[in-house]
N, C-alpha and C. Protein backbone atom coordinates (compact mmCIF):
# COMPACT_ATOMS: atom_id res chain seq x y z
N UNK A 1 -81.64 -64.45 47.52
CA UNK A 1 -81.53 -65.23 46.31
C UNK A 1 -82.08 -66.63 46.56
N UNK A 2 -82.91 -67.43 45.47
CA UNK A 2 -83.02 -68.20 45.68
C UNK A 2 -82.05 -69.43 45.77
N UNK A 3 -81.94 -69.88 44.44
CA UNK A 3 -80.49 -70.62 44.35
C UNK A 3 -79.36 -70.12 43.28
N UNK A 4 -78.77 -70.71 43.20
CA UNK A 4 -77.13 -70.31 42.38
C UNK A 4 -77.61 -70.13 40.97
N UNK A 5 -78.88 -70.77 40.53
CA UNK A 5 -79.07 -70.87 38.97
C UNK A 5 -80.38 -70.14 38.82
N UNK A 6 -80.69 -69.85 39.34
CA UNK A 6 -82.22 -69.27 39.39
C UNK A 6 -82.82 -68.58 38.42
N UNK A 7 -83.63 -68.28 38.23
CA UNK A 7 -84.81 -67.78 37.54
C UNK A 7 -85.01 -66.17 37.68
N UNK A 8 -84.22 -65.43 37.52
CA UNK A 8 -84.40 -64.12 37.44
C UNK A 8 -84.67 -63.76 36.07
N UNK A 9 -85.66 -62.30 35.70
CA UNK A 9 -86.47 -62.15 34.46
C UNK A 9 -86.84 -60.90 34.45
N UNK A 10 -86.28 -60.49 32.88
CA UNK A 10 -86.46 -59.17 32.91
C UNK A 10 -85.04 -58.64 32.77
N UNK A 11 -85.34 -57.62 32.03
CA UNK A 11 -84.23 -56.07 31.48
C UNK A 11 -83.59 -55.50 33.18
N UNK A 12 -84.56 -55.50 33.93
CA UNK A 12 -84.63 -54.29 35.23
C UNK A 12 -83.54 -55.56 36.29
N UNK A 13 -83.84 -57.11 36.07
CA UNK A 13 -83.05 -57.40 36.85
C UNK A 13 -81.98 -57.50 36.48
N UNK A 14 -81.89 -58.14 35.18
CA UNK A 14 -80.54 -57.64 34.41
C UNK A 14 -79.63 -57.20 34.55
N UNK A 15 -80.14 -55.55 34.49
CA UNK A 15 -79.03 -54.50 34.92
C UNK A 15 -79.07 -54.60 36.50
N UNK A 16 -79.39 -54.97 37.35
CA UNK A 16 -78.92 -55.11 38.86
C UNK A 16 -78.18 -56.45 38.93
N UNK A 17 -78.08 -57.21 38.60
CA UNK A 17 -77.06 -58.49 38.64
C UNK A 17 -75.86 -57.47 38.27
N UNK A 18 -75.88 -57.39 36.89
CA UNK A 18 -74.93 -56.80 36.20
C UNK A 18 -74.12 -55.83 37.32
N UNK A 19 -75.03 -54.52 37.64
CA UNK A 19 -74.05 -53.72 38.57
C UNK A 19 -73.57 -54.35 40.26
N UNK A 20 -74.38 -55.49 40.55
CA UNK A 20 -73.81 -56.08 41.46
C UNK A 20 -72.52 -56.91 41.11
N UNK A 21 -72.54 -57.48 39.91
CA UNK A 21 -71.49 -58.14 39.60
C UNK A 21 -69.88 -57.18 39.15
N UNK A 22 -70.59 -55.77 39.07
CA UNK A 22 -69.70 -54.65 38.70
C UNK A 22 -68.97 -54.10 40.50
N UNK A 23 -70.13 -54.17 41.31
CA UNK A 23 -69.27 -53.73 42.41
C UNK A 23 -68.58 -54.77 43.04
N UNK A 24 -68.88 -55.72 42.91
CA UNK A 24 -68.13 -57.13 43.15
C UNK A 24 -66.67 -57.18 42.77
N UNK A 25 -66.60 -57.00 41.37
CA UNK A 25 -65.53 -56.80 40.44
C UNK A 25 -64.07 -55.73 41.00
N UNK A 26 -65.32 -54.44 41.51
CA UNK A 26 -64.27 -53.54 41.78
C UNK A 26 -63.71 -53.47 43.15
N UNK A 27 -64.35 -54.55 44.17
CA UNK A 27 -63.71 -54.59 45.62
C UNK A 27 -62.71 -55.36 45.08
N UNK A 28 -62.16 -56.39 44.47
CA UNK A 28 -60.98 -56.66 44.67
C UNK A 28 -59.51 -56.29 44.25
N UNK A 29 -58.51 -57.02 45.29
CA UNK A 29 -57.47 -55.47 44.81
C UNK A 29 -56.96 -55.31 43.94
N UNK A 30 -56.89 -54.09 43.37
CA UNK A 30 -56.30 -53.68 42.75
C UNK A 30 -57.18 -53.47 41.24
N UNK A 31 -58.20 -53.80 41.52
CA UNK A 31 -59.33 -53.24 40.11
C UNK A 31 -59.62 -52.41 40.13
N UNK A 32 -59.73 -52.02 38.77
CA UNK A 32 -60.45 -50.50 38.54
C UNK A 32 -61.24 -50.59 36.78
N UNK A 33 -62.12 -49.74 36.93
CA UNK A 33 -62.88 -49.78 35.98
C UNK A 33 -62.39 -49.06 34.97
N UNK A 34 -62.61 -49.34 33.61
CA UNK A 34 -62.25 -48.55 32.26
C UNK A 34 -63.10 -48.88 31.21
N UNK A 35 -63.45 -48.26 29.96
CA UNK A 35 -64.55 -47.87 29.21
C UNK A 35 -63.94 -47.93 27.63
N UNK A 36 -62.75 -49.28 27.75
CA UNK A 36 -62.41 -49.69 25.85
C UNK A 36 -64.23 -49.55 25.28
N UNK A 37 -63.75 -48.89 24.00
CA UNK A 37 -64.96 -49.72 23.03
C UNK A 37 -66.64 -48.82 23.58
N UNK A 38 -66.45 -47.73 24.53
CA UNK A 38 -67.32 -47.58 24.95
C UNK A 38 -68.25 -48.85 26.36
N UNK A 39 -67.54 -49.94 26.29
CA UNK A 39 -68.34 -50.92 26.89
C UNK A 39 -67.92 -50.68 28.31
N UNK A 40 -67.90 -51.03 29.84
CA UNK A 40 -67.53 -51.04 30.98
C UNK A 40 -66.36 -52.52 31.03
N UNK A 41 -65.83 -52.46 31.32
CA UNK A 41 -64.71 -53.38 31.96
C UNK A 41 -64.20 -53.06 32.96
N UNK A 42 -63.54 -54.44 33.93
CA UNK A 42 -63.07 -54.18 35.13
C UNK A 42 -61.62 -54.90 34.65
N UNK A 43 -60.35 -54.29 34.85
CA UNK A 43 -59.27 -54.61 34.66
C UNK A 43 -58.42 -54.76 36.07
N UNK A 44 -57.02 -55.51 36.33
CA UNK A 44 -56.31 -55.34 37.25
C UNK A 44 -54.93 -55.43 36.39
N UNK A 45 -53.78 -54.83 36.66
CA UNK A 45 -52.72 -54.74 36.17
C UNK A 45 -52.46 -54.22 34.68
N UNK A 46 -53.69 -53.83 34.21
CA UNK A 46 -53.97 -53.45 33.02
C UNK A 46 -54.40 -54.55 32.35
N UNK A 47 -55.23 -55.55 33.15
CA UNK A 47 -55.69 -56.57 31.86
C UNK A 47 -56.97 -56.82 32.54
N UNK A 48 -57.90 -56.92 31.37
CA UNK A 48 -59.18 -57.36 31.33
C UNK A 48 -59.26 -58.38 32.57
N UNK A 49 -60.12 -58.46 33.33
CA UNK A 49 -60.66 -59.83 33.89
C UNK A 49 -62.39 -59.90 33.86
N UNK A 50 -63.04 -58.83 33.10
CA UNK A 50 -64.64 -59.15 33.60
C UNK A 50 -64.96 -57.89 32.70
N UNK A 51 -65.83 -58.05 31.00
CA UNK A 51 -66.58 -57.49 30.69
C UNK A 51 -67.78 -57.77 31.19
N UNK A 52 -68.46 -56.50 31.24
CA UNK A 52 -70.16 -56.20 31.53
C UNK A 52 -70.35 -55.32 30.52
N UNK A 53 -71.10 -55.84 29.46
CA UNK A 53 -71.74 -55.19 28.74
C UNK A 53 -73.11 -54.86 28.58
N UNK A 54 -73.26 -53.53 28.74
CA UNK A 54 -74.76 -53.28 28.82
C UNK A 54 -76.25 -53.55 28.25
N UNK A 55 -75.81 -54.51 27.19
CA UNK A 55 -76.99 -54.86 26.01
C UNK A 55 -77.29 -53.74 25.26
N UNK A 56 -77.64 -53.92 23.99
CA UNK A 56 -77.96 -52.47 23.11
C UNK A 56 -79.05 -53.36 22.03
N UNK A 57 -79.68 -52.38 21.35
CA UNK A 57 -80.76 -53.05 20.22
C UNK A 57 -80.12 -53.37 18.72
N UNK A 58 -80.22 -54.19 18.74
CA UNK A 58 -79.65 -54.53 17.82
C UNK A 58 -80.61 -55.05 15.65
N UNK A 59 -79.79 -54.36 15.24
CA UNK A 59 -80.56 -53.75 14.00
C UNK A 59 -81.53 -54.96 13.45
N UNK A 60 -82.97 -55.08 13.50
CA UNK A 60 -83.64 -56.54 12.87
C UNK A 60 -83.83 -57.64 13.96
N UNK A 61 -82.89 -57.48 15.19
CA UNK A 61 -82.67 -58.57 15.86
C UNK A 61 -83.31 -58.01 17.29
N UNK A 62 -83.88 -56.80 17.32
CA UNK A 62 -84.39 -56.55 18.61
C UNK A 62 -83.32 -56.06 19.94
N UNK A 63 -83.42 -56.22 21.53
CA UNK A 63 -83.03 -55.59 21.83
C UNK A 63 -81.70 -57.13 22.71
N UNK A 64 -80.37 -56.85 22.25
CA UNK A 64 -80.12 -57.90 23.17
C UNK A 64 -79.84 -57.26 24.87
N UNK A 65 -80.05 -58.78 25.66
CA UNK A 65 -79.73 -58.70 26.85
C UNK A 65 -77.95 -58.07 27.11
N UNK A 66 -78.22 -57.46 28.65
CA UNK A 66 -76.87 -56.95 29.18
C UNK A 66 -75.99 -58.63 29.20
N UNK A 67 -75.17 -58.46 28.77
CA UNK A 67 -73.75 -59.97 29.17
C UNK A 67 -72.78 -59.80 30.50
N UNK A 68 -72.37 -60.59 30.65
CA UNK A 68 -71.17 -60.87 31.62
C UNK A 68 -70.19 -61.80 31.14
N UNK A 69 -68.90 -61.10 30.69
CA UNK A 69 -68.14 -61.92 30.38
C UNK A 69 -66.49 -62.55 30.94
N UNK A 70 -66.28 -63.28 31.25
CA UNK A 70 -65.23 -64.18 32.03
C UNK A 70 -64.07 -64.78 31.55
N UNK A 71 -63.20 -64.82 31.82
CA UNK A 71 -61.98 -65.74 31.68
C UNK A 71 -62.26 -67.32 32.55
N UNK A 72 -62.68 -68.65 32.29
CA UNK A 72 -62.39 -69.45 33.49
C UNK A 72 -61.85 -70.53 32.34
N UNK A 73 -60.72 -70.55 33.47
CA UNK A 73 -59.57 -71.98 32.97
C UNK A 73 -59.82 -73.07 33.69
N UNK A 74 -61.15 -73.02 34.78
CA UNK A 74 -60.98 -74.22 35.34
C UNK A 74 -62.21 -75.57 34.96
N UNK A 75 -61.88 -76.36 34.18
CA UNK A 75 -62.46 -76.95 33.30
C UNK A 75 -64.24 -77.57 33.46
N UNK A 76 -64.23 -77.68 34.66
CA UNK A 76 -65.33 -77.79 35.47
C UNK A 76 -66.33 -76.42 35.54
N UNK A 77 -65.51 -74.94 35.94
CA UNK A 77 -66.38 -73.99 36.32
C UNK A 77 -66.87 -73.44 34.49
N UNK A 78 -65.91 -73.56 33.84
CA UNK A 78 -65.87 -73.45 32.41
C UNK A 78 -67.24 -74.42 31.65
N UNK A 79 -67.27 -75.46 32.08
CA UNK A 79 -68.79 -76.12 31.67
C UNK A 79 -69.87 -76.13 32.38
N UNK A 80 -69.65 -75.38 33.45
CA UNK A 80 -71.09 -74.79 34.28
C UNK A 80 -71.41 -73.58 33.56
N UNK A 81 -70.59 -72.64 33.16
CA UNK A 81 -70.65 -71.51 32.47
C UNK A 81 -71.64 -71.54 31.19
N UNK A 82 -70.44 -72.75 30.44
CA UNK A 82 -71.10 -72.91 29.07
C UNK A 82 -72.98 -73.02 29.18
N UNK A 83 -73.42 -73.89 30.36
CA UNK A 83 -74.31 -75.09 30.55
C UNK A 83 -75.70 -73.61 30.49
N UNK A 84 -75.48 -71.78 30.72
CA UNK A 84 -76.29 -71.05 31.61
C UNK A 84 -76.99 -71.06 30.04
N UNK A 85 -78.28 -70.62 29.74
CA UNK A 85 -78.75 -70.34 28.56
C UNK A 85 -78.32 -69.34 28.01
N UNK A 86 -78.05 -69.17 26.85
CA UNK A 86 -77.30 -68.37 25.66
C UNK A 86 -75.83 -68.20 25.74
N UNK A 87 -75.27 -68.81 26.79
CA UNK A 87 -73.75 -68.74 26.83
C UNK A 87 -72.98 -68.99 25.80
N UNK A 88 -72.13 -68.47 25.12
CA UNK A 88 -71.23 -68.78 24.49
C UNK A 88 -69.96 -68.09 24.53
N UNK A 89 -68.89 -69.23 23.51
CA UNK A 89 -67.68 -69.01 24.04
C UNK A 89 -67.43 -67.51 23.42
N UNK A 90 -66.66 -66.33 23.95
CA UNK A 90 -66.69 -65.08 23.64
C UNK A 90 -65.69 -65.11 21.96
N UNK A 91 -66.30 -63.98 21.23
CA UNK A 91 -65.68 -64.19 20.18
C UNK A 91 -64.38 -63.36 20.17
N UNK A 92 -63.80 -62.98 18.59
CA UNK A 92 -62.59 -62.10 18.12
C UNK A 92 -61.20 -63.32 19.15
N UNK A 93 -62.13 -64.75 18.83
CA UNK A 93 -60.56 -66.00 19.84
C UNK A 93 -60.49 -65.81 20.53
N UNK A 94 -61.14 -65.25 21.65
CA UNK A 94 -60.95 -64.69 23.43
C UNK A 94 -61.54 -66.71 23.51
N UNK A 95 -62.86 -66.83 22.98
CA UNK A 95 -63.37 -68.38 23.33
C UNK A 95 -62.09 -69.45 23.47
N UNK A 96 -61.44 -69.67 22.84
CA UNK A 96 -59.98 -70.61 22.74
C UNK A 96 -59.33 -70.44 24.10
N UNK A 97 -59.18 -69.41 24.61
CA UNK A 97 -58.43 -68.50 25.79
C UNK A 97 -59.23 -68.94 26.91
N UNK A 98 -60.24 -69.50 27.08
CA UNK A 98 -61.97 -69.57 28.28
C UNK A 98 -62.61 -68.67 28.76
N UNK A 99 -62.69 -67.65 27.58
CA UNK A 99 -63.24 -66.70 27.55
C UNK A 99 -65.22 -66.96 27.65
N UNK A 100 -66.02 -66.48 28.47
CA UNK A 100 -67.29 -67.11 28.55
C UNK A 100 -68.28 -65.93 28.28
N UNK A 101 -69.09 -66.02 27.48
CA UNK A 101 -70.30 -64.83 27.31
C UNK A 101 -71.77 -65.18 28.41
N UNK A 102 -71.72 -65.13 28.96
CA UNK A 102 -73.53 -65.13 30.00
C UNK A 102 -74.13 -64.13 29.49
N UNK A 103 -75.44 -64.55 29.21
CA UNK A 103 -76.16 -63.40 29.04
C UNK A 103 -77.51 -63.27 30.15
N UNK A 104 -77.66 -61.99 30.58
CA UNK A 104 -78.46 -61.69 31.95
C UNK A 104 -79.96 -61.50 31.71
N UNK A 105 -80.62 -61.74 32.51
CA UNK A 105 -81.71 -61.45 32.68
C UNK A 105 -83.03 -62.49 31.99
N UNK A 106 -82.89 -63.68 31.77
CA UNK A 106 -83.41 -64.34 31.11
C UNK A 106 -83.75 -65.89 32.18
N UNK A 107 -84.63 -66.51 31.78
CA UNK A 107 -84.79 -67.63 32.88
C UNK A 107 -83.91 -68.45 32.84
N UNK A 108 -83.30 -69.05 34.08
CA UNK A 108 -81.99 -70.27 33.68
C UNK A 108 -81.03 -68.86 34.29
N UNK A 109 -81.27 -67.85 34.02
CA UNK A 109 -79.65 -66.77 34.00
C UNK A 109 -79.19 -67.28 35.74
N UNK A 110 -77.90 -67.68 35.31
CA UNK A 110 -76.60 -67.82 37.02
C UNK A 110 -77.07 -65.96 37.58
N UNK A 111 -77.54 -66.59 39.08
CA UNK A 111 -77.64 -65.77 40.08
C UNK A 111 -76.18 -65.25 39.78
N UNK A 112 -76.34 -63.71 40.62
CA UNK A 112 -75.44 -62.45 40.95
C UNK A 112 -74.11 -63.31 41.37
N UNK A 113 -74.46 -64.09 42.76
CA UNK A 113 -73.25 -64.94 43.99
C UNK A 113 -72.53 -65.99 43.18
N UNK A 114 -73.26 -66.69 41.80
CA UNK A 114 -72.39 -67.51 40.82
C UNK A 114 -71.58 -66.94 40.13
N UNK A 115 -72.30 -65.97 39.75
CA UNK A 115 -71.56 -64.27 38.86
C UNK A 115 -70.24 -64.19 39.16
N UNK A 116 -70.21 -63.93 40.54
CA UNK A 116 -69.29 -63.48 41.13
C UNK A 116 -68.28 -64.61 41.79
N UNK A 117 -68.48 -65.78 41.84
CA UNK A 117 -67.47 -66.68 41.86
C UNK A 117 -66.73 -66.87 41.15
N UNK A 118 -67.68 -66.60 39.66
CA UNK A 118 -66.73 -66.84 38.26
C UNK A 118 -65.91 -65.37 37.94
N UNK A 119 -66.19 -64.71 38.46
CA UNK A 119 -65.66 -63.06 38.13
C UNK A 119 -64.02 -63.14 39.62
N UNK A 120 -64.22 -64.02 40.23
CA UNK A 120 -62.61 -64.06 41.30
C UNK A 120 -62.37 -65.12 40.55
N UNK A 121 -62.66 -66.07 39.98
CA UNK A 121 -61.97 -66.94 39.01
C UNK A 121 -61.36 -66.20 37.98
N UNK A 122 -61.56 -65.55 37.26
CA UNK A 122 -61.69 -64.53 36.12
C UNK A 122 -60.16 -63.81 36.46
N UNK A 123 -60.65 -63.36 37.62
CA UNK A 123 -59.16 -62.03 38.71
C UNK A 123 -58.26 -63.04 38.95
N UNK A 124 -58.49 -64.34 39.73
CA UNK A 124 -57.13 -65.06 39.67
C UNK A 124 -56.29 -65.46 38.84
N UNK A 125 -57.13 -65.83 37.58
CA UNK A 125 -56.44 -66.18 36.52
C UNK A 125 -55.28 -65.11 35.80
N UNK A 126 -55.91 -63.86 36.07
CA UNK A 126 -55.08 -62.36 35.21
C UNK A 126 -54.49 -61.57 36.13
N UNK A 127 -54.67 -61.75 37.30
CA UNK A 127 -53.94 -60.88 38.33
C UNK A 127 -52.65 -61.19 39.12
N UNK A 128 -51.87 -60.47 39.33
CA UNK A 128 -50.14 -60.39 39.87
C UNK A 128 -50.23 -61.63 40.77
N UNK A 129 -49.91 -62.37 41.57
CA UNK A 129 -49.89 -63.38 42.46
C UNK A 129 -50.14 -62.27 43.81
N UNK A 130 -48.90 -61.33 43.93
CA UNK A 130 -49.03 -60.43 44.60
C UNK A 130 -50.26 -60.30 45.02
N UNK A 131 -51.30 -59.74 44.39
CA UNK A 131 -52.95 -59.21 44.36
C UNK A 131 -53.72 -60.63 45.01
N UNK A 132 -53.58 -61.52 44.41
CA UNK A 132 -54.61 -62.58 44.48
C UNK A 132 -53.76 -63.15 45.71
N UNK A 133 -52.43 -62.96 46.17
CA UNK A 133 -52.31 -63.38 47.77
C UNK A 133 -53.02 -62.24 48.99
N UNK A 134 -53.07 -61.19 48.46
CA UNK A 134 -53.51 -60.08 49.10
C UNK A 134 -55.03 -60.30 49.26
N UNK A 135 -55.87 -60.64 48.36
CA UNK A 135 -57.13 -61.40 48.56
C UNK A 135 -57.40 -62.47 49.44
N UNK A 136 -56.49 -63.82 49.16
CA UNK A 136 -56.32 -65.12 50.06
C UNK A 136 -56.32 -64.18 51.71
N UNK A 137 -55.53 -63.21 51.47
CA UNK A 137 -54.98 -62.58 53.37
C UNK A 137 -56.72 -62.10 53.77
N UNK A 138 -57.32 -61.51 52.67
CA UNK A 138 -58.70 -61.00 53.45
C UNK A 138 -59.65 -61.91 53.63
């Protein structure tokens, strides 16, 4: 990788951030993947911490990019988030909550390794203490 913010481009890298940011998701403990809505999510304790949504075409509007979406409460990582191009705050009031939409594959798109800082931000915020001390131990 080059740097944390980089310039990756294209549908094809897209979906490889995306599933890197998916196996990322599922090494930590106690995640597991589930399929609300048809979309992929990675949950722990039964709660959301990290949609990946695959992008689909959308009617008039062409084809949108795959997203990555986040929980970050920490007010700082929360306006690096906002700052990636097309980010916005996730809708249906998840945004109010620091809920974050990234969208992949586009120039400006946060490298995979930023991805994934914000995706253990994401798990600490929603996961048992239990879990996220069990992480701190590895």
């Amino acid at each position: 990788m080059s740097d944390r913010t980089g310039g990756r481009e294209g549908r094809g890298d897209a979906q490889a951030v995306r599933e890197r940011v998916r196996e990322f998701a599922l090494q930590l403990p106690g995640a597991y993947e589930d399929f609300p809505w048809g979309e992929s999510v990675v949950k722990v304790n039964r709660k959301i911490f990290v949609f990946l949504f695959l992008g689909h075409l959308v009617a008039g509007q062409g084809d949108s990019p795959p997203t990555v979406t986040v929980k970050l409460t920490d007010p700082e990582a929360h306006a690096h988030a906002m700052s990636a191009p097309g980010a916005l705050l996730t809708g249906y009031g998840l945004g109010r909550a620091g809920w974050v939409t990234i969208p992949l594959g586009g120039p400006g798109t946060p490298e995979a390794e930023l991805l994934c800082d914000w995706v253990e931000e994401s798990y600490r915020t929603v996961a048992p203490r239990r879990l996220v001390a069990e992480l701190d131990a590895d």
